[in-house]
PDB file of N, CA and C in Angstrom:
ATOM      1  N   UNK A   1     112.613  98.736 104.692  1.00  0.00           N
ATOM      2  CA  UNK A   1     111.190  98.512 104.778  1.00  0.00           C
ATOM      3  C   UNK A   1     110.938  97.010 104.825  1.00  0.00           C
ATOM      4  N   UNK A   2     110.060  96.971 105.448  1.00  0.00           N
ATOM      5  CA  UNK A   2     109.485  95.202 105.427  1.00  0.00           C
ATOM      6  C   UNK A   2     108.352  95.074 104.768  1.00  0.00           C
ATOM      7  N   UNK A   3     108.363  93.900 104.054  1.00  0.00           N
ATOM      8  CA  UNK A   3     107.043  93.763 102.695  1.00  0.00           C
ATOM      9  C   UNK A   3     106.684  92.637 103.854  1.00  0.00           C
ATOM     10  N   UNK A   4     105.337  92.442 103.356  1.00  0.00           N
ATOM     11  CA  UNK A   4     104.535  91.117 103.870  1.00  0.00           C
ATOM     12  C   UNK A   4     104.267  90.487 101.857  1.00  0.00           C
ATOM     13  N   UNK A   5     104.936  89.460 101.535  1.00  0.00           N
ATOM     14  CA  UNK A   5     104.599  89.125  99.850  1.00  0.00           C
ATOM     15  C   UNK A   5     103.749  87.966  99.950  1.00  0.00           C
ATOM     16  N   UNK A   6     102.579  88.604  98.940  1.00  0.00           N
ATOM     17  CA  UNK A   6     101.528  87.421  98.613  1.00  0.00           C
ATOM     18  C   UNK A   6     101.828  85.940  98.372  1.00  0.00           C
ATOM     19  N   UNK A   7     100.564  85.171  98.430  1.00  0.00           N
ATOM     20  CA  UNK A   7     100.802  83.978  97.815  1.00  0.00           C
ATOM     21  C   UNK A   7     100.965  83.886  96.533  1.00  0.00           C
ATOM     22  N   UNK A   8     100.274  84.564  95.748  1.00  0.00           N
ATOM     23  CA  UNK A   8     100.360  84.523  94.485  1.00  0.00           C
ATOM     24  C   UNK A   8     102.332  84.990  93.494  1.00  0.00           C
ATOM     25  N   UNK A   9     102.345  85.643  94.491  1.00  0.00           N
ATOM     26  CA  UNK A   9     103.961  85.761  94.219  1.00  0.00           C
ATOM     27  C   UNK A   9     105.161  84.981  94.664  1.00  0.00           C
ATOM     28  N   UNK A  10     106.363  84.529  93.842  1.00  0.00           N
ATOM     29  CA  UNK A  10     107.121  83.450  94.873  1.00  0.00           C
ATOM     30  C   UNK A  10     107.867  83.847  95.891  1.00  0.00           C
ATOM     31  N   UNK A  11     107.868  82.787  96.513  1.00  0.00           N
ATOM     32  CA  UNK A  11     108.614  82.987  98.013  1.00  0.00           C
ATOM     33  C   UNK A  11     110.089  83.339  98.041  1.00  0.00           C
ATOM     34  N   UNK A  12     110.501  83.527  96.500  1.00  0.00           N
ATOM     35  CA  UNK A  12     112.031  83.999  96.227  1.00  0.00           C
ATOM     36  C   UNK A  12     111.868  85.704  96.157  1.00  0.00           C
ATOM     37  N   UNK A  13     110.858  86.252  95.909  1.00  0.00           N
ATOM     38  CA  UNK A  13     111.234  87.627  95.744  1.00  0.00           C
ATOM     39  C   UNK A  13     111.367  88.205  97.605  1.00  0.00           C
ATOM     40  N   UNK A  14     111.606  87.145  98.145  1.00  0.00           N
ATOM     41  CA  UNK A  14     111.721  87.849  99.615  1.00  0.00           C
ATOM     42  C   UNK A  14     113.465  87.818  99.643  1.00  0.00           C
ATOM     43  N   UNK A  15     114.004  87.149  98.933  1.00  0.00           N
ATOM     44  CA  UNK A  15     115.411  87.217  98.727  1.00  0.00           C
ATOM     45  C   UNK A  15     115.865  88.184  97.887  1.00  0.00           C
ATOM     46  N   UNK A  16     115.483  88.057  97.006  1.00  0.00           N
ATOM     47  CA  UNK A  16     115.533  89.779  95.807  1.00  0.00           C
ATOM     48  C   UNK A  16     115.274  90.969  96.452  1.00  0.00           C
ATOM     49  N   UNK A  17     113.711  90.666  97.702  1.00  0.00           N
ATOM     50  CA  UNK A  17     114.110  92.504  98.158  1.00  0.00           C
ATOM     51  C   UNK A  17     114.778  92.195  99.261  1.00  0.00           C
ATOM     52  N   UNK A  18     115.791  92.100  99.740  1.00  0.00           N
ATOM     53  CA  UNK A  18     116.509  91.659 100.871  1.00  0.00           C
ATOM     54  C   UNK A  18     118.279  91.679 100.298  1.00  0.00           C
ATOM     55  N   UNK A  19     118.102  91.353  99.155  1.00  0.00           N
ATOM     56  CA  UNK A  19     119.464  92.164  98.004  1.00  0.00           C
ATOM     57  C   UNK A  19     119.578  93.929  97.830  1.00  0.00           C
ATOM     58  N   UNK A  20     118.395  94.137  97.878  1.00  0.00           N
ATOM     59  CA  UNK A  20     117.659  95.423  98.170  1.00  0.00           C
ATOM     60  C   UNK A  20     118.012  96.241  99.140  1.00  0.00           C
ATOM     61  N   UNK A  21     118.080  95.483 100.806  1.00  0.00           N
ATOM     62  CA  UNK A  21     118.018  95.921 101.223  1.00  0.00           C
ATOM     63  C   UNK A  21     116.580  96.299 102.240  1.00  0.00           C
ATOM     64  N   UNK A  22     115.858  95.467 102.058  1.00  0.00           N
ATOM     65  CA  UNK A  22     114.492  95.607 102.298  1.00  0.00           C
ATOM     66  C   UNK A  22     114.582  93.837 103.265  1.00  0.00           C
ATOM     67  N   UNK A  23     113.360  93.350 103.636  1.00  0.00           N
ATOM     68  CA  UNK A  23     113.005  91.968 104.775  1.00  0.00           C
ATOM     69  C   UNK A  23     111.631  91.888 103.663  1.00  0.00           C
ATOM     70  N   UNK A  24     111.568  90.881 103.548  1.00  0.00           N
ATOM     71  CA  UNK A  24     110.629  90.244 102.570  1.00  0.00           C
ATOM     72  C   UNK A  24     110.090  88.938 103.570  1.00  0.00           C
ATOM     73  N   UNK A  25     108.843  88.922 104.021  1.00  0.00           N
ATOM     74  CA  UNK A  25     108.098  87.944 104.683  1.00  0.00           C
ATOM     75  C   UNK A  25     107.286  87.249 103.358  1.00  0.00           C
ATOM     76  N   UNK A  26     107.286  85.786 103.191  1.00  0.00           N
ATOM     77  CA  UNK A  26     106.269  85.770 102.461  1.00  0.00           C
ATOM     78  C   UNK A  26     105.216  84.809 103.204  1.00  0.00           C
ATOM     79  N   UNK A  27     104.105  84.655 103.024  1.00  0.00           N
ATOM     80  CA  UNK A  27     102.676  84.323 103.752  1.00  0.00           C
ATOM     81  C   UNK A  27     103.250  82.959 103.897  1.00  0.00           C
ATOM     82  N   UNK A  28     103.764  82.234 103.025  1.00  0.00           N
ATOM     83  CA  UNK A  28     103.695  80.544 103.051  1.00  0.00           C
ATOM     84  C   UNK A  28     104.648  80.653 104.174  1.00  0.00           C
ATOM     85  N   UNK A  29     105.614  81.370 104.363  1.00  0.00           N
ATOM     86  CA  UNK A  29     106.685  80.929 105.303  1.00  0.00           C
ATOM     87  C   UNK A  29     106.065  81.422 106.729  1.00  0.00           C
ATOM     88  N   UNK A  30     104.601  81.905 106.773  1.00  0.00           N
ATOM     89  CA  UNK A  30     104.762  82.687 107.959  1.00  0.00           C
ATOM     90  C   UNK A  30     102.737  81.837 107.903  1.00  0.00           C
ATOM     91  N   UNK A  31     102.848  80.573 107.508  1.00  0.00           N
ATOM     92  CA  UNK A  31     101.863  79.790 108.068  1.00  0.00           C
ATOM     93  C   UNK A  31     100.277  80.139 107.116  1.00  0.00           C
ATOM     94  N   UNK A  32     100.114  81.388 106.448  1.00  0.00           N
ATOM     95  CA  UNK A  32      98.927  82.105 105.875  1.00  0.00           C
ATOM     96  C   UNK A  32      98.611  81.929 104.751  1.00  0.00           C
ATOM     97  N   UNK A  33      99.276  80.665 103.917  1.00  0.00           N
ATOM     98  CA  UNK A  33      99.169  80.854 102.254  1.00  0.00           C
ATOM     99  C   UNK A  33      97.512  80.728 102.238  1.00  0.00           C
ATOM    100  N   UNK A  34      96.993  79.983 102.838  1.00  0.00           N
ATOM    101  CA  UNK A  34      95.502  80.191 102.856  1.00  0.00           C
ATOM    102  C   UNK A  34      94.292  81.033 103.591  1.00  0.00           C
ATOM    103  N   UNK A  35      95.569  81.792 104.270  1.00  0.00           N
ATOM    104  CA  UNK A  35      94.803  82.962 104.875  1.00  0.00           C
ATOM    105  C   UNK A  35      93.897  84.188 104.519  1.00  0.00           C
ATOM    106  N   UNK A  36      92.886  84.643 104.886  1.00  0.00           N
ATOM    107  CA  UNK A  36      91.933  85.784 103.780  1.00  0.00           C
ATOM    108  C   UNK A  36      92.634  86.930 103.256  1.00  0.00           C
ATOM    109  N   UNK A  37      92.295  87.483 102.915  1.00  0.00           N
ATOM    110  CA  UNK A  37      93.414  88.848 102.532  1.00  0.00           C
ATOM    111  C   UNK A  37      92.476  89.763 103.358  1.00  0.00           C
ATOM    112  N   UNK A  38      92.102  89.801 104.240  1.00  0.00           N
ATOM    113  CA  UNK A  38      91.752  90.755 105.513  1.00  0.00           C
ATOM    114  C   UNK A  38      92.630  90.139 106.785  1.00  0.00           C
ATOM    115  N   UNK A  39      92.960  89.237 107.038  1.00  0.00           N
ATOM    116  CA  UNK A  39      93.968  88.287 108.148  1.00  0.00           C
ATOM    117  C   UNK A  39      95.333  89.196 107.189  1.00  0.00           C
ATOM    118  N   UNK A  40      95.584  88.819 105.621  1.00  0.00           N
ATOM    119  CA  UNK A  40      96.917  89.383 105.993  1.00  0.00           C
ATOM    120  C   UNK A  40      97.472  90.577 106.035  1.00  0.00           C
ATOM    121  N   UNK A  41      95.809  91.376 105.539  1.00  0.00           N
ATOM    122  CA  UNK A  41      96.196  92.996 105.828  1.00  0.00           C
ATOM    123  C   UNK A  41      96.376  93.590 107.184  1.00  0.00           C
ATOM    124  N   UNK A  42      95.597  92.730 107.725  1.00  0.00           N
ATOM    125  CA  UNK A  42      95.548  93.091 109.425  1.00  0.00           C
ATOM    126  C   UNK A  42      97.023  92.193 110.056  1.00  0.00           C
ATOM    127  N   UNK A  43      97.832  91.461 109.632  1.00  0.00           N
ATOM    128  CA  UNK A  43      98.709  91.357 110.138  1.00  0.00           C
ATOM    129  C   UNK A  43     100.021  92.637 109.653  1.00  0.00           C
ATOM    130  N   UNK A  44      99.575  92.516 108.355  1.00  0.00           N
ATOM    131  CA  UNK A  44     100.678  93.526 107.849  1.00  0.00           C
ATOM    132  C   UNK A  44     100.496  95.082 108.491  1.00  0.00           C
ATOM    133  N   UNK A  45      99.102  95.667 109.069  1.00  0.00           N
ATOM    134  CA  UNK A  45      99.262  96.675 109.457  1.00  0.00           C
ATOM    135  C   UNK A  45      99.502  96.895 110.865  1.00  0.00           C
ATOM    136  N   UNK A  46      99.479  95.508 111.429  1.00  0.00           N
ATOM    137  CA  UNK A  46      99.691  95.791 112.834  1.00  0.00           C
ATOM    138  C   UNK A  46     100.866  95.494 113.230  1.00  0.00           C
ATOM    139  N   UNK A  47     101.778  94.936 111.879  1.00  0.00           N
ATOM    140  CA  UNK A  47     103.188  95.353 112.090  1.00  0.00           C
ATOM    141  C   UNK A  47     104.175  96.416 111.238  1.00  0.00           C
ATOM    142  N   UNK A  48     103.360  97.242 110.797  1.00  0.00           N
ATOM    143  CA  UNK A  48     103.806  97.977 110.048  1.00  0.00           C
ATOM    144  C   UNK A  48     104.403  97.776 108.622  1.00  0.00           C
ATOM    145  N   UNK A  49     104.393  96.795 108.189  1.00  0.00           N
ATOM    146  CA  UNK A  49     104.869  96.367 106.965  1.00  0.00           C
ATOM    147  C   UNK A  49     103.903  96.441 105.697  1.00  0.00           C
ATOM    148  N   UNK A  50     104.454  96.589 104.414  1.00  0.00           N
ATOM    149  CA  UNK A  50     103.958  96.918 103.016  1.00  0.00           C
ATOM    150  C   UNK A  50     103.507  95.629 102.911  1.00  0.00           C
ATOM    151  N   UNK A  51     102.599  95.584 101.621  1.00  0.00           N
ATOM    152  CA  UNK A  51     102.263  94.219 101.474  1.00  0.00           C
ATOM    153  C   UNK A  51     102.844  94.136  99.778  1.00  0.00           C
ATOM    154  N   UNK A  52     103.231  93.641  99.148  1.00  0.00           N
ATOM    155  CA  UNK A  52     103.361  93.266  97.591  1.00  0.00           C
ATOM    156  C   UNK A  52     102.948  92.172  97.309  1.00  0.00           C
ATOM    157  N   UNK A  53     101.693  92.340  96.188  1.00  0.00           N
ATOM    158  CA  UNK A  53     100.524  91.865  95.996  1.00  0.00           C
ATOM    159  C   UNK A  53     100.423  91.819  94.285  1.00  0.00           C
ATOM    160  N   UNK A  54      99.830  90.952  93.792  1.00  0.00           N
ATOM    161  CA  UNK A  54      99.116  90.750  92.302  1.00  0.00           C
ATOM    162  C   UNK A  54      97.947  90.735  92.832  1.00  0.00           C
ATOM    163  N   UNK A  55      97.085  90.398  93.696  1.00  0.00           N
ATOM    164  CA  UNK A  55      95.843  90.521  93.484  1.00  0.00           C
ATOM    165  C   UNK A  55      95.244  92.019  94.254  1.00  0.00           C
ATOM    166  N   UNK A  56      94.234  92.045  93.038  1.00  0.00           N
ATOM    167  CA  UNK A  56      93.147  93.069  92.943  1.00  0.00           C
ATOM    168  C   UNK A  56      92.523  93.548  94.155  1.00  0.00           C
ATOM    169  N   UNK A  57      92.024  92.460  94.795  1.00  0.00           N
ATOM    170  CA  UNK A  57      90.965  92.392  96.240  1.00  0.00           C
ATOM    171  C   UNK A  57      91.543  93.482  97.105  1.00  0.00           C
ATOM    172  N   UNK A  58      92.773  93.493  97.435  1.00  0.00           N
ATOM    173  CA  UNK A  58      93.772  94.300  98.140  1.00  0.00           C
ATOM    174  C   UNK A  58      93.501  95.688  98.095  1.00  0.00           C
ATOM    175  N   UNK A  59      92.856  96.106  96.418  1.00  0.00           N
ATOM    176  CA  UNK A  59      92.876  97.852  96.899  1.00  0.00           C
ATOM    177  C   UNK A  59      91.492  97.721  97.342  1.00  0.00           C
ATOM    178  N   UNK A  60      90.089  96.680  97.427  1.00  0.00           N
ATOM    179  CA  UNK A  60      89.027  97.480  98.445  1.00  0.00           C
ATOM    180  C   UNK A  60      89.741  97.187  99.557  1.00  0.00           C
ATOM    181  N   UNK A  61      90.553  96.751 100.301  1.00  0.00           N
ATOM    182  CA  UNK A  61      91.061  96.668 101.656  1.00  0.00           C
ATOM    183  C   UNK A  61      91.691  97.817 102.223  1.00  0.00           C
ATOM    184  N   UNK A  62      92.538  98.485 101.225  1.00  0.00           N
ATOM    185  CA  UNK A  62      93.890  99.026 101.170  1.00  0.00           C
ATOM    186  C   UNK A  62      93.484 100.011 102.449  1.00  0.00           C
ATOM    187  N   UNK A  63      93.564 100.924 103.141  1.00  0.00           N
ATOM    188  CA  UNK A  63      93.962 102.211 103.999  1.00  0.00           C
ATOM    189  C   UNK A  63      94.977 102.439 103.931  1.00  0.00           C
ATOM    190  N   UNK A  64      95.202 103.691 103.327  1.00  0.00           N
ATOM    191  CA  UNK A  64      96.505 104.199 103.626  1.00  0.00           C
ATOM    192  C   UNK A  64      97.016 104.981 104.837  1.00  0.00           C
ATOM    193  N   UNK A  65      95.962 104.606 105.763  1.00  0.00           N
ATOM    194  CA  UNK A  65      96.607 104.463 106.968  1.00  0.00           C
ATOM    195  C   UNK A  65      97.384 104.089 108.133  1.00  0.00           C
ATOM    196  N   UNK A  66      96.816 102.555 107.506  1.00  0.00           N
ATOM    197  CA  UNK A  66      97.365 101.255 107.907  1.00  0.00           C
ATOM    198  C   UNK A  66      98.373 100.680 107.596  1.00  0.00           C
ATOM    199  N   UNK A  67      98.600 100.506 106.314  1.00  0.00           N
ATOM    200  CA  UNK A  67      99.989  99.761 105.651  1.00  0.00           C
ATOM    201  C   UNK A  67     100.211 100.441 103.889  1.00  0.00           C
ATOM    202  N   UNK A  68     101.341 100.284 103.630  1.00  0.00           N
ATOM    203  CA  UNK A  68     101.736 100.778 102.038  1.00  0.00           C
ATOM    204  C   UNK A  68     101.152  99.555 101.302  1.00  0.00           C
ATOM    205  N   UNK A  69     100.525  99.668  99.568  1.00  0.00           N
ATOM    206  CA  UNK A  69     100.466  98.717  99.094  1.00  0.00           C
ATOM    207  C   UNK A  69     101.305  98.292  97.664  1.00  0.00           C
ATOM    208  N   UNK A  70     101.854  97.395  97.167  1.00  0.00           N
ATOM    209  CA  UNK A  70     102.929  97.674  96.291  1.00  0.00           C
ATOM    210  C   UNK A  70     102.083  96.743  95.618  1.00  0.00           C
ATOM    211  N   UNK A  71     101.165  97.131  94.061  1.00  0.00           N
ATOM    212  CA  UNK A  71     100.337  96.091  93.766  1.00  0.00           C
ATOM    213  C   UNK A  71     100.491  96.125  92.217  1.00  0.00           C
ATOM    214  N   UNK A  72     101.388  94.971  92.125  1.00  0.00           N
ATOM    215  CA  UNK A  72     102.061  94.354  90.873  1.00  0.00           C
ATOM    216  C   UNK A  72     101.353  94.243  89.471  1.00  0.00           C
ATOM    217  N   UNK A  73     101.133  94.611  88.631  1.00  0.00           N
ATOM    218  CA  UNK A  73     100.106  94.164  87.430  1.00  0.00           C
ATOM    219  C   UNK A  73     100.886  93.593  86.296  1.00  0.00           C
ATOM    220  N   UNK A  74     101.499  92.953  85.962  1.00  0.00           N
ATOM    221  CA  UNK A  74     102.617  92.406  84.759  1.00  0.00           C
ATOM    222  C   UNK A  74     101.655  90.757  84.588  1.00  0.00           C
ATOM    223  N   UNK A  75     100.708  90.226  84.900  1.00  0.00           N
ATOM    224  CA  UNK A  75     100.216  88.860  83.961  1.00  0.00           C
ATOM    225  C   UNK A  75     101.352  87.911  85.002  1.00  0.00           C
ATOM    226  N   UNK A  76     101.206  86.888  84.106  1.00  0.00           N
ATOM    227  CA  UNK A  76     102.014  85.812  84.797  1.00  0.00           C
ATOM    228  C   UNK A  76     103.425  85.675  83.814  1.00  0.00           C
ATOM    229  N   UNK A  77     104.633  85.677  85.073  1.00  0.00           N
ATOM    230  CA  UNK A  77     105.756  85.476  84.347  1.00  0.00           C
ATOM    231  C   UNK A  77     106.867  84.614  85.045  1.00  0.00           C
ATOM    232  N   UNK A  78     107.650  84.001  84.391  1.00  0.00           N
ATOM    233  CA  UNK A  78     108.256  83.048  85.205  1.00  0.00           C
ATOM    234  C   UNK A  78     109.161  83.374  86.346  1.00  0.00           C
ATOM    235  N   UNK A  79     109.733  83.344  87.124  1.00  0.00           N
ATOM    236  CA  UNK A  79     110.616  83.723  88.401  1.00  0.00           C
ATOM    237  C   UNK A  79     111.891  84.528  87.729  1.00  0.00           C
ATOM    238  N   UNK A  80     112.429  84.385  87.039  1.00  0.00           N
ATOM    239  CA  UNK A  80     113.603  85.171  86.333  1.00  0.00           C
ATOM    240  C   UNK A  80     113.003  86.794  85.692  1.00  0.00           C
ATOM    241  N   UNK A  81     112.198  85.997  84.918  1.00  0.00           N
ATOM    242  CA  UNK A  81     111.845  87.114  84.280  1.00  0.00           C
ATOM    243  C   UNK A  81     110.686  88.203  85.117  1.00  0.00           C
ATOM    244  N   UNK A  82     110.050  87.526  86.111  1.00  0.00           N
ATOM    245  CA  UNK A  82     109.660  88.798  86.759  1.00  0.00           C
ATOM    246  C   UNK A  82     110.620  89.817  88.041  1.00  0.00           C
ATOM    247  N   UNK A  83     111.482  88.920  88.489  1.00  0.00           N
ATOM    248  CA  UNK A  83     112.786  89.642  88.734  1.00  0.00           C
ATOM    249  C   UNK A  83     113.241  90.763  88.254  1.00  0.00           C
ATOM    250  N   UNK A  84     113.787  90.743  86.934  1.00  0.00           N
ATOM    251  CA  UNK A  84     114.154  91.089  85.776  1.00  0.00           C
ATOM    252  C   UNK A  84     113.382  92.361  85.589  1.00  0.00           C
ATOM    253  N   UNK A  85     111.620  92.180  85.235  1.00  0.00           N
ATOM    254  CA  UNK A  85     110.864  93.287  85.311  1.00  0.00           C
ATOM    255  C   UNK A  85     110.384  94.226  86.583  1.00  0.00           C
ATOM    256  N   UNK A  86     110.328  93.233  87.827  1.00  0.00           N
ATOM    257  CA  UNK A  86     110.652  94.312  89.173  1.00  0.00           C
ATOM    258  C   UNK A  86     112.169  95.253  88.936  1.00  0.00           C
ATOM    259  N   UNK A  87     112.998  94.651  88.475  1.00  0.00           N
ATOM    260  CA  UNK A  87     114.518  95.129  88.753  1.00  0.00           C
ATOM    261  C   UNK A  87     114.370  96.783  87.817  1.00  0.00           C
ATOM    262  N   UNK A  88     113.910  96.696  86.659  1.00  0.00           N
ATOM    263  CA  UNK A  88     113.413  97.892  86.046  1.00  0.00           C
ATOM    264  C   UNK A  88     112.418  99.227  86.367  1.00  0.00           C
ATOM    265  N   UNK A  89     111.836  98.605  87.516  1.00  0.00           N
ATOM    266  CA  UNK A  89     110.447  99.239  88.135  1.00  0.00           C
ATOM    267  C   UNK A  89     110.907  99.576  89.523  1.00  0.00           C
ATOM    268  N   UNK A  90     112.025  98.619  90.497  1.00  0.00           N
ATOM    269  CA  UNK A  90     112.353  98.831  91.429  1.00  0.00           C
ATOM    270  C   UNK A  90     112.345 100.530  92.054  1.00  0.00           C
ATOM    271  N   UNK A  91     113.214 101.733  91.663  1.00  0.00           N
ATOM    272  CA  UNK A  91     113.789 102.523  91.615  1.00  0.00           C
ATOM    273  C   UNK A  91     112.215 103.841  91.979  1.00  0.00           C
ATOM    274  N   UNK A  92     111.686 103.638  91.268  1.00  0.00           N
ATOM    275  CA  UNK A  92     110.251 104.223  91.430  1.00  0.00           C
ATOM    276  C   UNK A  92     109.606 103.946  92.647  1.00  0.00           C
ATOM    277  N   UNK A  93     109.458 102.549  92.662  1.00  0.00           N
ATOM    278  CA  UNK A  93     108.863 101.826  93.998  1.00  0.00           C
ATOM    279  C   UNK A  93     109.122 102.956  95.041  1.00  0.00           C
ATOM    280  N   UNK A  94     110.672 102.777  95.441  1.00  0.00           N
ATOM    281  CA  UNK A  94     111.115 103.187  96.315  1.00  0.00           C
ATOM    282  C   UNK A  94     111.137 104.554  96.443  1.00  0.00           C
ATOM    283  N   UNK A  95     111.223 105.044  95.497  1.00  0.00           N
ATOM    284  CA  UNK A  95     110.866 106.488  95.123  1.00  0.00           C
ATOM    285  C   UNK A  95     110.163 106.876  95.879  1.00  0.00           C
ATOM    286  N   UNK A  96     108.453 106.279  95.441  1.00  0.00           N
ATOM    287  CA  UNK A  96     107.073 106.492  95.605  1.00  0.00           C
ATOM    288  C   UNK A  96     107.155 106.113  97.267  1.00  0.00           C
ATOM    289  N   UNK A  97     107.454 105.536  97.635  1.00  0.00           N
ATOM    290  CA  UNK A  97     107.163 104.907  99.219  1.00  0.00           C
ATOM    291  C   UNK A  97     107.832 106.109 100.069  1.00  0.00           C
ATOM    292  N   UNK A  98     109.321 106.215  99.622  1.00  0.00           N
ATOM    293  CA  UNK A  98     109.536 107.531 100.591  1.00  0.00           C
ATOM    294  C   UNK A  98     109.197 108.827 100.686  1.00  0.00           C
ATOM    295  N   UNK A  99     108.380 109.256  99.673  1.00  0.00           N
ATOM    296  CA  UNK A  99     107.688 109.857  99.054  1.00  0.00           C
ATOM    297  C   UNK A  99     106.495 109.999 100.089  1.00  0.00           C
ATOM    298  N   UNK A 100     106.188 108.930 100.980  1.00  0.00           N
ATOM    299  CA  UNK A 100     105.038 108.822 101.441  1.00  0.00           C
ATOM    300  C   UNK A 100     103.822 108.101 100.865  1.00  0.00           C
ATOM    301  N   UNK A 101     103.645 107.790  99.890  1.00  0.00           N
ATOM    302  CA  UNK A 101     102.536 107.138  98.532  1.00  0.00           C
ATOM    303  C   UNK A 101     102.331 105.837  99.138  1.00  0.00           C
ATOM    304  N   UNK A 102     101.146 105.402  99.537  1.00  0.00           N
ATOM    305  CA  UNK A 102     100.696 104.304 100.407  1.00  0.00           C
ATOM    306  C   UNK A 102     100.698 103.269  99.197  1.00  0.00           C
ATOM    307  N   UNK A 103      99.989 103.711  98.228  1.00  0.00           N
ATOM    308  CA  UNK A 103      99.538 102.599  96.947  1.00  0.00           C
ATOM    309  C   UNK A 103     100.232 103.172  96.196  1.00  0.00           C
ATOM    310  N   UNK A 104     101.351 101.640  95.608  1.00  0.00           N
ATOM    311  CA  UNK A 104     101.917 102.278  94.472  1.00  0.00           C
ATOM    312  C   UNK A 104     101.459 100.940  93.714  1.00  0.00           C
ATOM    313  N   UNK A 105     100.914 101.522  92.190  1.00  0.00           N
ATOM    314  CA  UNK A 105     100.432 100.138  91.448  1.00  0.00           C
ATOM    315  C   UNK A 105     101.951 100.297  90.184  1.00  0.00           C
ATOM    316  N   UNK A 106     101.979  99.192  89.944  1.00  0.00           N
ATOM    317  CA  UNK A 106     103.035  98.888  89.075  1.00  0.00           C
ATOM    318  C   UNK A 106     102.979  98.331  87.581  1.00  0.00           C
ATOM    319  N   UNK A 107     102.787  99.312  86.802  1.00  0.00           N
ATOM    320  CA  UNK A 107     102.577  98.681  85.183  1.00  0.00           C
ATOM    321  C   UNK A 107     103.737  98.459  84.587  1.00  0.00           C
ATOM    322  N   UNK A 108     103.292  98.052  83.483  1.00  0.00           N
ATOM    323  CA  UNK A 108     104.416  98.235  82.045  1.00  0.00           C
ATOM    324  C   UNK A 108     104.702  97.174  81.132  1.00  0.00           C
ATOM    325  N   UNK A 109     104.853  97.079  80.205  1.00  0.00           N
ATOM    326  CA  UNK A 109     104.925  95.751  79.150  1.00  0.00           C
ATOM    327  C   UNK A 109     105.916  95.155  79.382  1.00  0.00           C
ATOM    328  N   UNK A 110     105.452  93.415  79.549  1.00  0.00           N
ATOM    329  CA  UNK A 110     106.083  92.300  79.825  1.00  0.00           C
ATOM    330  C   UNK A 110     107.756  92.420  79.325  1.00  0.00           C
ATOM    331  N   UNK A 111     108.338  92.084  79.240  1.00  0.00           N
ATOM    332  CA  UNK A 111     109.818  92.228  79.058  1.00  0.00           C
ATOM    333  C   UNK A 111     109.853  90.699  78.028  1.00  0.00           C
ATOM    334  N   UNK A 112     110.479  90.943  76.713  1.00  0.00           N
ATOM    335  CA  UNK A 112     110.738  89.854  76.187  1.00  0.00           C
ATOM    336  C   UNK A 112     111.840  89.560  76.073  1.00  0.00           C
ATOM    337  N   UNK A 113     112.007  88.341  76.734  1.00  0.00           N
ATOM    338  CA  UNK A 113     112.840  87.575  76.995  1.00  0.00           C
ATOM    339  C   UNK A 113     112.469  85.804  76.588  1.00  0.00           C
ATOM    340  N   UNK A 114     113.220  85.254  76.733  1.00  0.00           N
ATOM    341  CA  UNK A 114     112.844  83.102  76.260  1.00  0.00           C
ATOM    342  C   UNK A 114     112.262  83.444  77.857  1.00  0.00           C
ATOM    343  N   UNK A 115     112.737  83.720  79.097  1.00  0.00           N
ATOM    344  CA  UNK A 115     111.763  83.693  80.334  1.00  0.00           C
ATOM    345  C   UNK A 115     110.546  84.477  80.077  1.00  0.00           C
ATOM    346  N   UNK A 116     109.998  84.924  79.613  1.00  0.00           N
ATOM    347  CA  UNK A 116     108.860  85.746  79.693  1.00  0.00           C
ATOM    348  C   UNK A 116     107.491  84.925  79.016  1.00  0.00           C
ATOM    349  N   UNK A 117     107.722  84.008  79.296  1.00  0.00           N
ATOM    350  CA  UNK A 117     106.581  83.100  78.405  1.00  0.00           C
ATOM    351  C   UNK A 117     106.112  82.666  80.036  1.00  0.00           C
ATOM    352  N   UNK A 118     104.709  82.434  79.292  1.00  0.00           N
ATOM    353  CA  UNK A 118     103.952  81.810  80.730  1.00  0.00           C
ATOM    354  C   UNK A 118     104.406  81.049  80.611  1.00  0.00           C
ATOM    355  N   UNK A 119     103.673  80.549  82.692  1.00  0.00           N
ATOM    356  CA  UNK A 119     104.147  79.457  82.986  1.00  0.00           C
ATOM    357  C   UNK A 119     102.892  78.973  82.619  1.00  0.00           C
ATOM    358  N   UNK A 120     103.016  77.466  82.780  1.00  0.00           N
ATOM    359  CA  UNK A 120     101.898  76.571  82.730  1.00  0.00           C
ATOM    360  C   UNK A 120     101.432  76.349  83.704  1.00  0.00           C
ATOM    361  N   UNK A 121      99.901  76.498  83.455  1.00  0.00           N
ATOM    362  CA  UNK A 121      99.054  76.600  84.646  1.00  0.00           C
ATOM    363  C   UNK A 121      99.376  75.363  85.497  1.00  0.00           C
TER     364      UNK A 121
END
């Protein structure tokens, strides 16, 4: 599967799902970090790709006609440690997607770890 990954998420989890087994685009590398989130839904559905997202705005957009949405809710956590907590959640994801499930939202308590401390704004 190919994700289109937010700005708000780093441009490393396109390498993590690509360990996966998955193509991870993320917006900064593909010119859009300031692009609307209607530009990147409409790019993501007119190439068929999921989007993985922290922000909210995304489910009034969402159609699950158009594209899958993989929409993250864990707070802010540093690059290791949200790794770490995708890597636990992964398995479902994928579950849910072949499954057919357009929106899959993703909970669960932060993982404590010395990485699991915010970052600074």
């Amino acid at each position: 599967m190919i994700f289109l990954v937010d700005a708000q998420l780093p441009p490393g989890l396109c390498e993590w799902l690509e360990r996966r087994g998955h193509v991870g685009h993320h917006v900064s590398h593909l010119g859009m970090s300031e692009g609307s989130d209607r530009a990147i839904a409409d790019l993501a559905s007119g190439n068929g790709w999921a989007i993985m997202t922290k922000d909210e705005d995304f489910l009034q957009l969402h159609r699950a006609d158009r594209y899958s949405l993989v929409w993250i809710r864990c707070g802010n956590l540093r690059n290791r440690a949200l790794r770490a907590w995708l890597d636990q959640r992964w398995q479902m994801v994928e579950e849910q997607l072949k499954a057919g499930n357009c929106l899959i939202e993703i909970t669960g308590v932060r993982p404590q770890t010395p990485d699991s401390r915010v970052a600074p704004p």
